[in-house]
Protein backbone atom coordinates (compact mmCIF):
# COMPACT_ATOMS: atom_id res chain seq x y z
CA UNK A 1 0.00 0.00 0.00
CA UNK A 2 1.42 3.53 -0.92
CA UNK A 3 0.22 6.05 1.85
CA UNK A 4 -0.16 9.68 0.31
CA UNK A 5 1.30 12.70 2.50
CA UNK A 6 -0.79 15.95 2.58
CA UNK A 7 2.05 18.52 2.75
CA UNK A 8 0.96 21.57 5.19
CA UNK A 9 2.37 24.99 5.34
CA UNK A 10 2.73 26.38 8.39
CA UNK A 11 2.92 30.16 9.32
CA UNK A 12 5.49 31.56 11.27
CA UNK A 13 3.56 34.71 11.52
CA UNK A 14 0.07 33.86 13.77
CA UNK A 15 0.07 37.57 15.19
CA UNK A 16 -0.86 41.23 14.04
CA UNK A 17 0.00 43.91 15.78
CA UNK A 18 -2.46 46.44 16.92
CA UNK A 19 -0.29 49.12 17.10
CA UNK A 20 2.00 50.97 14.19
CA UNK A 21 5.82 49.63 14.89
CA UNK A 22 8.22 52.68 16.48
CA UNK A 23 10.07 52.61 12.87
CA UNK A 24 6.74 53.56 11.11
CA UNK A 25 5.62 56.01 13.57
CA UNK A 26 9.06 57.97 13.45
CA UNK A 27 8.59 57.70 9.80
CA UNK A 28 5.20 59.99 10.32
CA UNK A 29 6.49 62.09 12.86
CA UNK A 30 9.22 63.26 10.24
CA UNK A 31 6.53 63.58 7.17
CA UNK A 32 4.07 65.75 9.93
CA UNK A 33 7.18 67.71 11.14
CA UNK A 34 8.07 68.44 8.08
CA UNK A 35 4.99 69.95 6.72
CA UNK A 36 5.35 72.51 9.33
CA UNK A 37 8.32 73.24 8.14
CA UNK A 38 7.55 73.68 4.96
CA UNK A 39 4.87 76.01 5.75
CA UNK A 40 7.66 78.20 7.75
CA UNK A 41 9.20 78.12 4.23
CA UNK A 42 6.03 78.97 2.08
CA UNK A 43 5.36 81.97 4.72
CA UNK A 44 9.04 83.43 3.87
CA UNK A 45 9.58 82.81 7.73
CA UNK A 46 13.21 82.13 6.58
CA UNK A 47 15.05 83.04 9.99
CA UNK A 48 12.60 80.29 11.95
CA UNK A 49 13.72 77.87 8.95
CA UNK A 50 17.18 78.31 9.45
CA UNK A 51 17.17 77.74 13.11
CA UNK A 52 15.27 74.36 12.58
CA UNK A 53 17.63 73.30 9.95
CA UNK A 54 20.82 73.72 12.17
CA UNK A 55 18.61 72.19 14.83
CA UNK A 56 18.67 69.21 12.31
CA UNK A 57 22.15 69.05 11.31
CA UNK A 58 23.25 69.03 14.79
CA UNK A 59 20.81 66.12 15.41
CA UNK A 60 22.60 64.78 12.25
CA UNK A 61 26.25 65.27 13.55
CA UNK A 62 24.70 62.90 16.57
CA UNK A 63 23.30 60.38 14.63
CA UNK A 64 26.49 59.52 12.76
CA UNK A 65 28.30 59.48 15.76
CA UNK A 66 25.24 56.97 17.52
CA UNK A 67 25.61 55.14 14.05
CA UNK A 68 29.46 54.85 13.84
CA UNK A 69 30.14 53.83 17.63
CA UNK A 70 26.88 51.26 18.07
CA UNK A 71 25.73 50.60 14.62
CA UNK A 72 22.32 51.59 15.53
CA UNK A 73 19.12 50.79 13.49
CA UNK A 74 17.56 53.06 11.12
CA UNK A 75 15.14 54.11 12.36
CA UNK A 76 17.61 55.22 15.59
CA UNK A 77 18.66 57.32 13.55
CA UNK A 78 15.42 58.55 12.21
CA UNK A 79 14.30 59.64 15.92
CA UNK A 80 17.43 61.45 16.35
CA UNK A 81 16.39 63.51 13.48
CA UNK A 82 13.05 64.02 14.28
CA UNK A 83 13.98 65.04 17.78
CA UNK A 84 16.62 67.64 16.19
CA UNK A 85 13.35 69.45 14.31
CA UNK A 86 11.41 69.25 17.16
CA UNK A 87 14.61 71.53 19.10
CA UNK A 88 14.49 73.50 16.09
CA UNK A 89 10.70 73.99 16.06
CA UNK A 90 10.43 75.08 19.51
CA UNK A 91 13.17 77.57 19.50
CA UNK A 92 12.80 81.39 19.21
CA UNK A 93 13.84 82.23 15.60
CA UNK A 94 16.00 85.16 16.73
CA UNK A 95 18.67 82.26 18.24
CA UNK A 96 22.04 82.14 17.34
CA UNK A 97 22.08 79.44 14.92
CA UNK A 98 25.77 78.28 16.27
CA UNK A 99 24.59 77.76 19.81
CA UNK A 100 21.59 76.19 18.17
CA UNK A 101 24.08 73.78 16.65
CA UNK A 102 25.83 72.67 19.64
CA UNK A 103 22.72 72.59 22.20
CA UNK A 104 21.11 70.04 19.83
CA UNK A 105 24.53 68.50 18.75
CA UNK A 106 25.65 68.01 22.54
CA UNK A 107 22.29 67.15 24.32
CA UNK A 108 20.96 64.53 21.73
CA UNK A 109 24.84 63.12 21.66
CA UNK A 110 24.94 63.13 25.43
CA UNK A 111 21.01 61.79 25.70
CA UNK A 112 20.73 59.31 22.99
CA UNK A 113 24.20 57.96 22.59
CA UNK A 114 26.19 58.11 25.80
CA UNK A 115 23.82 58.41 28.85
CA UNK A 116 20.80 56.73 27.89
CA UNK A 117 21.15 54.68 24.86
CA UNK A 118 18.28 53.46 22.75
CA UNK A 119 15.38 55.42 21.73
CA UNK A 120 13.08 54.43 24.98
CA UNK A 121 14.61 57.27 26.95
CA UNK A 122 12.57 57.79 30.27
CA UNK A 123 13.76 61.39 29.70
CA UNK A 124 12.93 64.32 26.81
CA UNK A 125 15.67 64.94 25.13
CA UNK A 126 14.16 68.15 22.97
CA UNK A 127 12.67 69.40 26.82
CA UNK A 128 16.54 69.45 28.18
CA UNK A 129 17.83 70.66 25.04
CA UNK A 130 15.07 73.75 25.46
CA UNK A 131 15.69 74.78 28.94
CA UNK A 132 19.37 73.90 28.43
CA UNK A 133 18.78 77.10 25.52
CA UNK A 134 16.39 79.28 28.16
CA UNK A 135 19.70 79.34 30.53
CA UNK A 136 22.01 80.16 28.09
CA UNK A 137 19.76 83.16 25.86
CA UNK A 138 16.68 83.70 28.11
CA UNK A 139 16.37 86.72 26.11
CA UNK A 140 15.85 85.39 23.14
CA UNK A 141 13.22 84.19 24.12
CA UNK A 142 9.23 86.47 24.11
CA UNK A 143 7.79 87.52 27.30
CA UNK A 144 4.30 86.23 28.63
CA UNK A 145 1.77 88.61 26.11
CA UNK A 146 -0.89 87.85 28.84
CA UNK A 147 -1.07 90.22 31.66
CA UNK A 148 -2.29 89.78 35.51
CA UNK A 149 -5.06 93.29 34.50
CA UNK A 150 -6.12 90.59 31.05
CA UNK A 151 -6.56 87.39 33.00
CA UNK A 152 -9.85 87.80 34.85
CA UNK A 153 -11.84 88.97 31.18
CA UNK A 154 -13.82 86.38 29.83
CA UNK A 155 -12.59 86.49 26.53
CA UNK A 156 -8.97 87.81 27.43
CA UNK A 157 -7.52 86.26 23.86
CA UNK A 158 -10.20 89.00 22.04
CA UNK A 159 -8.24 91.61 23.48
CA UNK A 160 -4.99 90.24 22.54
CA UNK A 161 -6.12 90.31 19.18
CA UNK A 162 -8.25 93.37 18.31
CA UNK A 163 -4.73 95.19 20.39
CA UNK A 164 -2.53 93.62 17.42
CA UNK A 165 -0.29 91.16 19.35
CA UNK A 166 -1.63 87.94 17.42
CA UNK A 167 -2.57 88.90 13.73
CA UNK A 168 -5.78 88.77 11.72
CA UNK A 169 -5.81 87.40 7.95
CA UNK A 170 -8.80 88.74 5.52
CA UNK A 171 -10.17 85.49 5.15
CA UNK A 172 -11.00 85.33 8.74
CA UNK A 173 -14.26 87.29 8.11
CA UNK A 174 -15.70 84.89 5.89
CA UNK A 175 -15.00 81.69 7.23
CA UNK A 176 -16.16 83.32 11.19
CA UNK A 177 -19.31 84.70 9.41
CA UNK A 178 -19.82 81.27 7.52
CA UNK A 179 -19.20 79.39 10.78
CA UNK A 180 -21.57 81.50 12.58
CA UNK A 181 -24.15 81.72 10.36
CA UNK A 182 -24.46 77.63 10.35
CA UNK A 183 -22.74 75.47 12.84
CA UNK A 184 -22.32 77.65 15.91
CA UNK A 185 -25.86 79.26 15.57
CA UNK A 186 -27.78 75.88 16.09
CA UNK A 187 -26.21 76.16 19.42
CA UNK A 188 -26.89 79.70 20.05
CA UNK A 189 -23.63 80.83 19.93
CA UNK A 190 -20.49 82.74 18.13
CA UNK A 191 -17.33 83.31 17.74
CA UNK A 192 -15.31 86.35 17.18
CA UNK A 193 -13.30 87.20 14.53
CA UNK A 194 -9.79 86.45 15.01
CA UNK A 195 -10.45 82.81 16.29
CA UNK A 196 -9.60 81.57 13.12
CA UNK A 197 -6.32 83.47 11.97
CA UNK A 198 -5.42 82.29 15.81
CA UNK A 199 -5.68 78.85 14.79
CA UNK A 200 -4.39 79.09 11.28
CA UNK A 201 -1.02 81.21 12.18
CA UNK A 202 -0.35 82.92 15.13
CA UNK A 203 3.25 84.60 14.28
CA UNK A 204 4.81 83.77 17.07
CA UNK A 205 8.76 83.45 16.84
CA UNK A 206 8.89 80.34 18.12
CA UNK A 207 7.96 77.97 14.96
CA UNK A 208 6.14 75.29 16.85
CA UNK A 209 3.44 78.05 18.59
CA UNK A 210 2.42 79.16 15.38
CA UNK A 211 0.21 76.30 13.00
CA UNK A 212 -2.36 75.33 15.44
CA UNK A 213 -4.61 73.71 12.68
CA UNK A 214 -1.63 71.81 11.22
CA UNK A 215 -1.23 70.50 14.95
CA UNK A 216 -4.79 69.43 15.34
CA UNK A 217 -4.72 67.29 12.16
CA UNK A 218 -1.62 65.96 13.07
CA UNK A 219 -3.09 64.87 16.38
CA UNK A 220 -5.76 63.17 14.38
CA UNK A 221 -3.35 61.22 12.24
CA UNK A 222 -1.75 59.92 15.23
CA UNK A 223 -4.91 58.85 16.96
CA UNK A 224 -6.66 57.70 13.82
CA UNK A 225 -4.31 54.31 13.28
CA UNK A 226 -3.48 53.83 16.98
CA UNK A 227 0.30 55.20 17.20
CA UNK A 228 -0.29 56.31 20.77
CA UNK A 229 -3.25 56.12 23.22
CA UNK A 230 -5.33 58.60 23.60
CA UNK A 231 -6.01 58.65 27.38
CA UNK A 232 -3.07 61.02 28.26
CA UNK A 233 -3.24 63.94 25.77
CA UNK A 234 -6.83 63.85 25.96
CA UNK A 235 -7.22 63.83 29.46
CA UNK A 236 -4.51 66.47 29.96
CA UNK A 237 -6.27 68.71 27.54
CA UNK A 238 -9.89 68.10 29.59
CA UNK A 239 -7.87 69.00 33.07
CA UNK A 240 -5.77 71.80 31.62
CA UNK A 241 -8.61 73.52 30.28
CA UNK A 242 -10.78 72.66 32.86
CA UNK A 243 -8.69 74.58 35.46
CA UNK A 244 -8.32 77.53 33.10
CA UNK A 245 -12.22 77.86 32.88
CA UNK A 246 -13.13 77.34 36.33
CA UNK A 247 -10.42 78.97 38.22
CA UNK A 248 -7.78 81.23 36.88
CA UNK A 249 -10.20 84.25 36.66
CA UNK A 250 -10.59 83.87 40.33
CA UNK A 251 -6.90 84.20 41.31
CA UNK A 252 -6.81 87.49 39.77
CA UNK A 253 -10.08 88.88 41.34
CA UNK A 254 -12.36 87.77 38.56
CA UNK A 255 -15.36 85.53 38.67
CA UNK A 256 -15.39 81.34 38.78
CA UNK A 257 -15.79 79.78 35.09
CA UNK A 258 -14.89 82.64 33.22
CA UNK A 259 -11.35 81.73 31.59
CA UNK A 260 -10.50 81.56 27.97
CA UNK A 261 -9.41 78.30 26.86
CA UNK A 262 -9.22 79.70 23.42
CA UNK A 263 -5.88 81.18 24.59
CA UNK A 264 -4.82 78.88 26.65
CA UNK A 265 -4.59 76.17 24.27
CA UNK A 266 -3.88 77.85 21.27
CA UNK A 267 -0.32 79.27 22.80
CA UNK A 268 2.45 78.20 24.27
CA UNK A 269 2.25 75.56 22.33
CA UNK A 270 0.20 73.24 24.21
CA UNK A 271 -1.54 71.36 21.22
CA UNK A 272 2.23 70.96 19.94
CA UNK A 273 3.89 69.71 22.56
CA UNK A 274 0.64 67.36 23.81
CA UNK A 275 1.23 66.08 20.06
CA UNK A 276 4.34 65.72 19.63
CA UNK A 277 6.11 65.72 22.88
CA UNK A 278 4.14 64.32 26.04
CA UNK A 279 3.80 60.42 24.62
CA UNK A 280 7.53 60.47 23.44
CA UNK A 281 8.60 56.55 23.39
CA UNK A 282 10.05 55.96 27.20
CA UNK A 283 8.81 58.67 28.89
CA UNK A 284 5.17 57.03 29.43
CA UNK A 285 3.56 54.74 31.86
CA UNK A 286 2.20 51.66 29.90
CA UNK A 287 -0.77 50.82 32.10
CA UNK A 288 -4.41 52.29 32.15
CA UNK A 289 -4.52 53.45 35.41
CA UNK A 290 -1.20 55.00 34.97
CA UNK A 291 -1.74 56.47 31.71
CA UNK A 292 -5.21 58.10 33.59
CA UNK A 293 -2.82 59.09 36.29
CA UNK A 294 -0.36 60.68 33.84
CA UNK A 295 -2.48 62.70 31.87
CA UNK A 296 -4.68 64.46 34.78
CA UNK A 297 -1.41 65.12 36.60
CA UNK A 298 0.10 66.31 33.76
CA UNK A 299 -3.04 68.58 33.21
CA UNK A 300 -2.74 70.34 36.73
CA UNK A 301 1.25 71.05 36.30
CA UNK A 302 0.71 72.56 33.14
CA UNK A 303 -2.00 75.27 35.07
CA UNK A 304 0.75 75.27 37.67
CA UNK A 305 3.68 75.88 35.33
CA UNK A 306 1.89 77.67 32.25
CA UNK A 307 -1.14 79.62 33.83
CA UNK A 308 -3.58 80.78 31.07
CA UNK A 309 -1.26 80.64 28.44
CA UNK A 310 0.87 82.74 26.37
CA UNK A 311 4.24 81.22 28.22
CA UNK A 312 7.22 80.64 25.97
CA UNK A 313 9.05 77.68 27.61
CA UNK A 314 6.15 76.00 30.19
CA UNK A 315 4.93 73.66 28.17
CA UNK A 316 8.43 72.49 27.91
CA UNK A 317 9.40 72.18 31.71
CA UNK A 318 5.55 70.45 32.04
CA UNK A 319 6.89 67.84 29.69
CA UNK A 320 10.28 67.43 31.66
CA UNK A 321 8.52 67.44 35.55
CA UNK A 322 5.78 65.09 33.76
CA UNK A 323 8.64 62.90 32.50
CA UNK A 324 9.94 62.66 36.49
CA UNK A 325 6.55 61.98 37.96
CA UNK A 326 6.25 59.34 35.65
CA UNK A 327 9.18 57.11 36.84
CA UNK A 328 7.67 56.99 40.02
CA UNK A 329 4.36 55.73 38.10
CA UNK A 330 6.09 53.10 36.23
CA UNK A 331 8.37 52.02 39.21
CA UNK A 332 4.43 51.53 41.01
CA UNK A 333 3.24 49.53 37.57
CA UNK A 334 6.44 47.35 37.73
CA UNK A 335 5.98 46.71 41.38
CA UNK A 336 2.55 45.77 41.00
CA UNK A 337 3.28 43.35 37.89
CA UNK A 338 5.83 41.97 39.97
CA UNK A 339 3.33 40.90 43.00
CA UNK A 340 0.71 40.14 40.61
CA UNK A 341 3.16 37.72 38.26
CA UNK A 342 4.53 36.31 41.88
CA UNK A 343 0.93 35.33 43.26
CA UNK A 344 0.82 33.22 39.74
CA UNK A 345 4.05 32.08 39.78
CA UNK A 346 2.88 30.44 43.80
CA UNK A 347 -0.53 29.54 43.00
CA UNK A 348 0.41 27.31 40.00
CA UNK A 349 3.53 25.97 42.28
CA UNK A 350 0.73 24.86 44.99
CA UNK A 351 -1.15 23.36 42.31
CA UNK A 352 2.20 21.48 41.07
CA UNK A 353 1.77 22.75 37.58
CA UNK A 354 4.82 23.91 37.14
């Protein structure tokens, strides 16, 4: 008798991954980045460009170094990069463009390559590099716009703008109108003009306060495909702007629930940095309860630290003080695991099942 084999193929790959891989999600950090970029180009902000670009190359100088001495991966390399035009973006465009160089050359060499190797860095490497630049050319850097007489108006980022300090484009008339005239009215309410040339380009001379809009949508792309969770930049967001509604009025003799989150959100680059710089791989807790913990905490040092907006480097030392408190959250999460995986570990032991 001949007996007849069925030959079976077997797949080495049973698993999909719910989540983008780091490579690909450095990959659209750099293609987001850049747009902004580009746009500093298309608005002949050419100073702002050049500071970003020697931002870059000394991320560059870095990354050959990282590549030479450790042979690093690609897309190593990659997040260097990215991390050089995020230094770039959220420098004043007045800064010397040789200290640029060096601040991003030394701290990415020193964070990246030397102290903390690997791109899971518990630490922000583009928050050091920042304040690392505030100590050495604080005046370089703008002054708060907001003032304590501003804060308690309800609608303190109207004054900012009918006074000049944040610019309004002739289009803003006929989308605010438009907007008005449909969405906002089957709710009973408006908007003023200037909302809109707020969001589209605010001037500011730090690159990465200026495209809010661009920011939004690249929030969306990053939430859309599941590149990073959700929980902490929306939760910081809710508890930021919660505090600036409810209570800042009050601690400048106004009245509870009259702050503008309009202004608080739409400087100082919050919607950047809770974008771009807040879930940085490393510097996040990877549990629910500790991502909750994260963003709400997160949320109340960036009142703390920031106010109602308008404040050139506090997003950036929220980042770094969020990046502390969040050791202490993970050291919790890997204590916890560790109890939890130990009661298994004994309970299949009693059972002798292992």
């Amino acid at each position: 008798t001949q007996h007849k084999t069925k030959t079976k193929l077997l797949f080495i790959k049973p698993f999909i991954y719910q989540r983008p891989s780091i490579s690909s999600v450095v990959i659209k950090y750099l293609v987001l980045l850049l747009i902004q970029v580009i746009m500093l180009l298309l608005t002949k902000s050419y100073s702002a460009f050049f500071v970003v670009l020697t931002a870059v190359l000394g991320a560059a100088c870095a990354a050959s170094i990282n590549f030479l001495a450790f042979h690093e991966q690609p897309f190593h390399i990659m997040s260097i990069i990215t991390q050089g035009i995020l230094i770039g973006m959220l420098l004043p465009e007045n800064y010397p463009v040789v200290i640029v160089f060096f601040i991003s050359f030394i701290t990415l060499l020193l964070t990246r390559c030397i102290v903390f190797k690997g791109i899971n860095s518990w630490i922000n490497a583009p928050a050091i590099a920042i304040i690392t630049a505030w100590f050495i050319g604080k005046n370089y850097f703008p002054e708060f716009t907001i003032t304590t007489d501003l804060i308690p108006l309800r609608n303190s980022s109207v004054y900012l703008i009918q006074n000049g300090s944040y610019p309004v484009y002739s289009f803003d008339s006929t989308i605010t109108s438009f907007l008005n005239a449909t969405v906002f009215d089957f709710f009973k309410v408006s908007i003023p003009e200037g909302f809109i040339s707020l969001m589209w380009d605010t001037h500011s001379v730090i690159p990465a306060f200026r495209f809010n809009i661009l920011t939004i949508l690249s929030s969306i792309v990053f939430l859309s495909d599941n590149s990073f969770s959700s929980v902490i930049p929306t939760l910081f967001l809710i508890v930021y702007g919660l505090l600036v509604r409810l209570f800042a009025p009050m601690m400048f003799g106004g009245f509870f629930n009259q702050g503008d989150i309009i202004l608080a959100f739409f400087t100082s680059g919050t919607l950047f940095c809770s974008t771009f710089l807040i879930q940085w791989f490393g510097t996040c807790p990877t549990t629910l309860s500790g991502k909750i913990l994260m963003g709400i905490s997160t949320g109340i040092l960036a009142f703390l630290i920031i106010g109602v907006g308008t404040s050139p480097i506090g997003m950036v030392y929220t980042v770094l003080v969020s990046n502390i408190f969040s050791l202490f959250i993970k050291a919790f999460e890997e204590k916890k695991n560790l109890k939890t995986t130990s009661k298994v570990v004994n309970k299949l032991a009693a059972k002798g099942e292992l």
